[in-house]
C-alpha atoms as a PDB file:
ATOM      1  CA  UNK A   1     -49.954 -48.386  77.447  1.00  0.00           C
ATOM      2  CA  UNK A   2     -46.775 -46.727  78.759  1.00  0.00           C
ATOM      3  CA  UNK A   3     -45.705 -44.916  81.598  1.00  0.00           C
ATOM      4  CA  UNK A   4     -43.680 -41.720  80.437  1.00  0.00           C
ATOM      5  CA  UNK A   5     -44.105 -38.289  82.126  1.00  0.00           C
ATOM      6  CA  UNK A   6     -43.205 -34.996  80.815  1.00  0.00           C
ATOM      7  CA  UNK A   7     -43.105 -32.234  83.638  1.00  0.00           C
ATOM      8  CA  UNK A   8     -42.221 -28.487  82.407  1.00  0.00           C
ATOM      9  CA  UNK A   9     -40.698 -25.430  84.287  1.00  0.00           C
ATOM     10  CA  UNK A  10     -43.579 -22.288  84.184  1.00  0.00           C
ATOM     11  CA  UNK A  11     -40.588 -19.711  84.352  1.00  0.00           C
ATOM     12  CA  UNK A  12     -38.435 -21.259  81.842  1.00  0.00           C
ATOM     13  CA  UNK A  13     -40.491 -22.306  79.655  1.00  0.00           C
ATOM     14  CA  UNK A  14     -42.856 -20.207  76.892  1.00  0.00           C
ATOM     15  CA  UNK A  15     -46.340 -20.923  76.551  1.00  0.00           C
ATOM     16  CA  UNK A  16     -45.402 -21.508  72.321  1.00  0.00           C
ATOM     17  CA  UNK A  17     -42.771 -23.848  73.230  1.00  0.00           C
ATOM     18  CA  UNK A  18     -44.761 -25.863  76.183  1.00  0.00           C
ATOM     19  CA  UNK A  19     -46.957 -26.556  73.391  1.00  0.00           C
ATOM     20  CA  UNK A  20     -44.796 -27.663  71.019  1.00  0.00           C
ATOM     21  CA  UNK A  21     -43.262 -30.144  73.712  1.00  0.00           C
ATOM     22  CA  UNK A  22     -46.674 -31.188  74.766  1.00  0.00           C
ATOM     23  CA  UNK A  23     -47.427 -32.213  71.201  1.00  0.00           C
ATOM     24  CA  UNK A  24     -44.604 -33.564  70.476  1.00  0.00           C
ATOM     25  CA  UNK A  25     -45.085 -35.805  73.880  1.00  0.00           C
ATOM     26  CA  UNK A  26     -48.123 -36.791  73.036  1.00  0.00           C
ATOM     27  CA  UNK A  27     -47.426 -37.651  69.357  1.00  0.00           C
ATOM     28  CA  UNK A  28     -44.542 -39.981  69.723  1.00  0.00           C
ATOM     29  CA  UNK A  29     -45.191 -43.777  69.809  1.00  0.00           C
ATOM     30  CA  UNK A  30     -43.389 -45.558  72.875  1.00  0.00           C
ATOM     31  CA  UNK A  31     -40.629 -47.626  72.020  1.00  0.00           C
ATOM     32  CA  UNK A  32     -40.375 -49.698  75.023  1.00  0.00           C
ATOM     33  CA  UNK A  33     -36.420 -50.707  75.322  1.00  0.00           C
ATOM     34  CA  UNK A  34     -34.697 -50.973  78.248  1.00  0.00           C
ATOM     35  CA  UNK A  35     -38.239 -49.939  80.013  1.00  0.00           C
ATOM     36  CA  UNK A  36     -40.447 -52.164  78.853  1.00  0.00           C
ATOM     37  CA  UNK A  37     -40.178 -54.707  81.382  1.00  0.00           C
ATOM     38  CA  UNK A  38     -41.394 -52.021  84.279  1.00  0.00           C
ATOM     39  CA  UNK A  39     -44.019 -51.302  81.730  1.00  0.00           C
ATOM     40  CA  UNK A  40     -44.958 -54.898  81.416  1.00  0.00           C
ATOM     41  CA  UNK A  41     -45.223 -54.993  85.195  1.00  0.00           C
ATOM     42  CA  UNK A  42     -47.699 -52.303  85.940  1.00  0.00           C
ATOM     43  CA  UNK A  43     -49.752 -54.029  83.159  1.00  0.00           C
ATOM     44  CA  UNK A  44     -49.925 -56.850  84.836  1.00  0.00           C
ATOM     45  CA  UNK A  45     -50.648 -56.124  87.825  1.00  0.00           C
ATOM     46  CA  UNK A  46     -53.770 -53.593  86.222  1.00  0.00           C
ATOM     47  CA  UNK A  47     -54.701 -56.396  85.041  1.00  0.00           C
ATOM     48  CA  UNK A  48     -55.205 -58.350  88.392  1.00  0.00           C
END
């Protein structure tokens, strides 16, 4: 479970390349870091 976002701009943005970002999103594993401990957090308290 993470927590990331992606949010992207209708007028600046194609409809070819909002895909591509999309799937690239949505493909890429979460490498927790320097976040992980906020992460951890929500988890826990999911868990409650």
């Amino acid at each position: 479970i993470d927590a990331n976002i992606v949010a992207l701009g209708a007028r600046t943005i194609g409809p070819v390349m909002a895909e591509e970002i999309v799937h690239t999103f949505l493909t890429t594993g979460f490498e927790g870091g320097r976040h992980q401990r906020r992460v951890d957090k929500i988890t826990a308290l999911e868990q409650r």
